[in-house]
Protein backbone atom coordinates (compact mmCIF):
# COMPACT_ATOMS: atom_id res chain seq x y z
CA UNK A 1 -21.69 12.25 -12.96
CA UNK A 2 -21.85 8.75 -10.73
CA UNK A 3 -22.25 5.70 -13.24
CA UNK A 4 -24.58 3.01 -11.76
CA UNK A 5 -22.25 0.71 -9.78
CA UNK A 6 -22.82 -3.06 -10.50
CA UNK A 7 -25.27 -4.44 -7.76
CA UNK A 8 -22.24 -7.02 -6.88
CA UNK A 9 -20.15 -4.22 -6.23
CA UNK A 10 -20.04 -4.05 -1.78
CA UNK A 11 -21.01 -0.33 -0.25
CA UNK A 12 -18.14 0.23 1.72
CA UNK A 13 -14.81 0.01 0.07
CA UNK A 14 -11.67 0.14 1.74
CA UNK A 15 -8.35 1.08 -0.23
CA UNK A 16 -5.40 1.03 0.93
CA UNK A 17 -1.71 2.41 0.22
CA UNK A 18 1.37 2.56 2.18
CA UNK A 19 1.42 6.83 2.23
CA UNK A 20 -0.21 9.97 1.10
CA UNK A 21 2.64 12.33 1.14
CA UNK A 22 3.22 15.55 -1.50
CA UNK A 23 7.12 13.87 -1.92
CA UNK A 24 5.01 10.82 -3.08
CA UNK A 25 3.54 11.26 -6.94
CA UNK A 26 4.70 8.58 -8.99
CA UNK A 27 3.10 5.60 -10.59
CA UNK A 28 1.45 3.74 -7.23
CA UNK A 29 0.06 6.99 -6.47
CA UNK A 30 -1.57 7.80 -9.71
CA UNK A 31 -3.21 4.06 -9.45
CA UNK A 32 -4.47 4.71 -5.95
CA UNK A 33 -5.95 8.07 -7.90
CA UNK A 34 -7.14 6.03 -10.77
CA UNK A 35 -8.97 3.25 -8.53
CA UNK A 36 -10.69 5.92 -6.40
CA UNK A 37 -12.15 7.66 -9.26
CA UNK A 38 -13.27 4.42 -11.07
CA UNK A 39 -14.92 3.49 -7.79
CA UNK A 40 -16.55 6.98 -7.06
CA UNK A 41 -17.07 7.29 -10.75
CA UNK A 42 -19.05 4.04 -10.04
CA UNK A 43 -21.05 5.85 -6.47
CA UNK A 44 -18.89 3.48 -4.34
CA UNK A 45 -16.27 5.92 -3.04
CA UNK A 46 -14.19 4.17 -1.08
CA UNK A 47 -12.57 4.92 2.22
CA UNK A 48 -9.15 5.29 2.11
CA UNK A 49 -5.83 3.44 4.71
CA UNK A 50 -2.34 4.61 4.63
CA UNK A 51 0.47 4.60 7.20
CA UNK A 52 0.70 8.11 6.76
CA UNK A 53 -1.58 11.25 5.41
CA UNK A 54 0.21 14.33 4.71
CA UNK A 55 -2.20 15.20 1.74
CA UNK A 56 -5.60 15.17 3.18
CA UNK A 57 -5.10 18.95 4.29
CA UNK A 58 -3.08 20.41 1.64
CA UNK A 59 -4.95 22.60 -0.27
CA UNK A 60 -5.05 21.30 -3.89
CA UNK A 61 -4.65 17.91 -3.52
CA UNK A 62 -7.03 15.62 -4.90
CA UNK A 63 -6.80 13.98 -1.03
CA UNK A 64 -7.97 17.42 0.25
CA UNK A 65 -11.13 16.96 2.24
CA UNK A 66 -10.57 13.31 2.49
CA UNK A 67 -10.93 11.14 6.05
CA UNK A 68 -8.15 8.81 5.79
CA UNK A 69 -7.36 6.45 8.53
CA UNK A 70 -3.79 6.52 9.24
CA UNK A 71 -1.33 3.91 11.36
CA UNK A 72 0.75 4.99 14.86
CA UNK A 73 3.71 6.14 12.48
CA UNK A 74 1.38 9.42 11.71
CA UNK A 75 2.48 10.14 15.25
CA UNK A 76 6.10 9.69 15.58
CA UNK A 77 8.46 12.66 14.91
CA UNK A 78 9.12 13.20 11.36
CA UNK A 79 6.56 10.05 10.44
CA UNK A 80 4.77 11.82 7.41
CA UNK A 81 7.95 13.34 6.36
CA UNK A 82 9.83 10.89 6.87
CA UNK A 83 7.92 7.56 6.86
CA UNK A 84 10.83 5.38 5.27
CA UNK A 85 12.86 5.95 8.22
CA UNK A 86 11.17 3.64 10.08
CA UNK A 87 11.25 0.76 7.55
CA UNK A 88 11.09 -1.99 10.22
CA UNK A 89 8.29 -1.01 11.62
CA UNK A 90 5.95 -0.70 8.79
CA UNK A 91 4.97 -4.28 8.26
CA UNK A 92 3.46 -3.95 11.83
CA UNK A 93 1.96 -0.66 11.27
CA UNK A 94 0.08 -1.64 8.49
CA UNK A 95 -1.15 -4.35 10.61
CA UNK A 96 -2.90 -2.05 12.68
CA UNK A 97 -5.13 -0.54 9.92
CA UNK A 98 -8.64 -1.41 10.77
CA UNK A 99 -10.55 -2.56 7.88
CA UNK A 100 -12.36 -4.88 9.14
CA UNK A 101 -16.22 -3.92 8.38
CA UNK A 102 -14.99 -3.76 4.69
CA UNK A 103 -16.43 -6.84 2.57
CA UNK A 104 -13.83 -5.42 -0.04
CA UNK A 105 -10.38 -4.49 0.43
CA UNK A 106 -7.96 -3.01 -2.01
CA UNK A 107 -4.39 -2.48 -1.76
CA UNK A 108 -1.98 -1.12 -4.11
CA UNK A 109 1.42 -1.89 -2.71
CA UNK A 110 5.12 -0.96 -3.37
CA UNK A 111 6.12 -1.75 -0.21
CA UNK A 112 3.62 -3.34 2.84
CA UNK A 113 -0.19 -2.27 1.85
CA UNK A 114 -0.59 -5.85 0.85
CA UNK A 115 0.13 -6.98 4.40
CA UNK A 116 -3.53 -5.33 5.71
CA UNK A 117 -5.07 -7.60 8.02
CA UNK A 118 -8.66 -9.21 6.65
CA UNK A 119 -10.65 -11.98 7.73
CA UNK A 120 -11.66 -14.49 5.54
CA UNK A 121 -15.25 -13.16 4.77
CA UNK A 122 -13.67 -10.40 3.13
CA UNK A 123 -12.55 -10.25 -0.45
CA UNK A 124 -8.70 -8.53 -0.37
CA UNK A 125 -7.41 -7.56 -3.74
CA UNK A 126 -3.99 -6.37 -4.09
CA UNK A 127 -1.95 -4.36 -7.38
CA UNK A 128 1.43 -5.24 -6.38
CA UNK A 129 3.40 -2.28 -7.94
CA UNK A 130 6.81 -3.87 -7.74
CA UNK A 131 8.95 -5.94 -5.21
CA UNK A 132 10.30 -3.86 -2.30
CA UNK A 133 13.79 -3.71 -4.70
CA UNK A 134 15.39 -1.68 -1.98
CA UNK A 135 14.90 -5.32 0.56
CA UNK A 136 16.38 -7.02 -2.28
CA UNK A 137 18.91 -6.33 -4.81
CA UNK A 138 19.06 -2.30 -4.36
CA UNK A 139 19.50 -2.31 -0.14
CA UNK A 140 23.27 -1.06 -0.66
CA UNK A 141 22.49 1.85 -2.79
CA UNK A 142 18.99 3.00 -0.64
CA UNK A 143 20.83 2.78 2.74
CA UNK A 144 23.63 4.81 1.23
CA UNK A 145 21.31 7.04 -0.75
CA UNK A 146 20.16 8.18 3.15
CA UNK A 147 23.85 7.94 4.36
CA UNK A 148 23.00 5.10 6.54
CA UNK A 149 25.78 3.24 5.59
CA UNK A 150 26.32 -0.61 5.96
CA UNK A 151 25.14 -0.37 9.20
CA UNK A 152 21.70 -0.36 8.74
CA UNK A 153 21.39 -3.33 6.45
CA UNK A 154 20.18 -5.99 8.69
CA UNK A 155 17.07 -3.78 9.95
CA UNK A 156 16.05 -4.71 6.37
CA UNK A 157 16.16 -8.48 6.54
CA UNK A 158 12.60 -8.44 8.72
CA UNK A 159 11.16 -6.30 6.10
CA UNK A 160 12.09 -8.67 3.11
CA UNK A 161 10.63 -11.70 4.96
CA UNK A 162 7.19 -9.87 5.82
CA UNK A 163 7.00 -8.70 1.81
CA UNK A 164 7.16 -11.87 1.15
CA UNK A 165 4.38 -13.51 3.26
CA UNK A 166 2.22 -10.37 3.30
CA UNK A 167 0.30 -11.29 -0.52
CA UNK A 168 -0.79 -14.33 0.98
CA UNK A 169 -3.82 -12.60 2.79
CA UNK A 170 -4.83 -11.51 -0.25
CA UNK A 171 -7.27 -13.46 -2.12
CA UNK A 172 -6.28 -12.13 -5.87
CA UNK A 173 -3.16 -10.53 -7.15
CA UNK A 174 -2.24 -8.31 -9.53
CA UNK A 175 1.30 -7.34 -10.28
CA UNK A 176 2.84 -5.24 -12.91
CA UNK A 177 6.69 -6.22 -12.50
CA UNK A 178 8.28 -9.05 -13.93
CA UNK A 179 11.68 -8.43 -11.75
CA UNK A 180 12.88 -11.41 -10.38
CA UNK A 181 11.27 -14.54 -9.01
CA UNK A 182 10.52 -13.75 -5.36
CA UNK A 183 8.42 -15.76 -3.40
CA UNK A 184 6.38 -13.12 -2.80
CA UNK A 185 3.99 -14.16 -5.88
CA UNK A 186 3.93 -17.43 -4.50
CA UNK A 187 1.27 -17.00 -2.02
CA UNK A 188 -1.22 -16.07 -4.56
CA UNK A 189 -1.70 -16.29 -7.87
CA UNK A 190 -0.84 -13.16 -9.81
CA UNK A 191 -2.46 -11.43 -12.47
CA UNK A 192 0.76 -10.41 -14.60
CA UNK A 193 0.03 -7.17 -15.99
CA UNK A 194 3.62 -5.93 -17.01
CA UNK A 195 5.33 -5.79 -20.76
């Protein structure tokens, strides 16, 4: 049953997460679940963003059924399956997300989600899961985790730089690590909501 949604509370809702994928069920995903329900459980259900769907069509999924608007790296070989693979490029691809007849945006981010383009009529909030610990302090053992080797390291310095700019489009913050003091909390301030 649909509670009565506060009459402040916009129509359309736009949330957005970096991917829908069945390898992808931790924490950020259960929050993405958690959000949508509140807000359908509230008669705003709201339409979902991600660089990539793989869940929309499985049968089963609580995504099944769902229109989700995805970014060009839907497209490219092994881009659902494989989304991290193309690290460098997902800053951009988020970019290209179009949300902007949304007067609200959400974005729970682990990665680039909080990077969605708005304009300043809209109101962007963003749950900021964690920093993107594989940019920072963890690169080595993620790029040798996928046998990348030491190679591959610099691809990563772009991404670092665009995690930390990418909060500052959003208008309110909410972040539930206290790791480090990156200045990607600088850009907004930030609800903590860690221990």
């Amino acid at each position: 049953m649909a509670g009565k949604a506060p009459e402040d509370l916009p129509k359309r809702i736009a949330l957005v997460h970096e991917w829908f994928t069945p390898r992808a069920v931790g924490g950020a995903e259960q929050v993405v679940q958690s959000i949508d329900a509140l807000l359908s459980r509230l008669g705003c259900q709201p339409d979902l963003a991600a660089l990539v769907d793989g869940e929309s069509l499985r049968p089963g999924s609580w995504l099944e059924g769902r229109a989700i608007q995805t970014s060009p790296i839907q497209h490219l070989p092994w881009g659902v399956s494989h989304v991290q693979q193309y690290l460098p490029l997902l800053p951009l691809a988020i970019e290209q997300l179009d949300v902007g007849d949304y007067p609200l945006v959400i974005s729970s981010s682990h990665l680039v989600a909080k990077g969605v383009l708005t304009s300043p009529e809209q109101l962007h909030v963003s749950y900021v899961h964690t920093p993107v610990r594989y940019a920072w302090d963890q690169m080595h053992a993620y790029f040798a985790s996928l046998g990348l080797g030491t190679k591959r390291f610099r691809a990563v310095d772009p991404l670092a730089i665009a995690c930390s700019q990418a909060v500052g489009s959003a208008q309110w913050c909410a972040r539930e690590s206290s790791f480090g003091q990156f200045p990607l909390y600088s850009a907004a301030d930030c609800l903590f909501l860690g221990a």
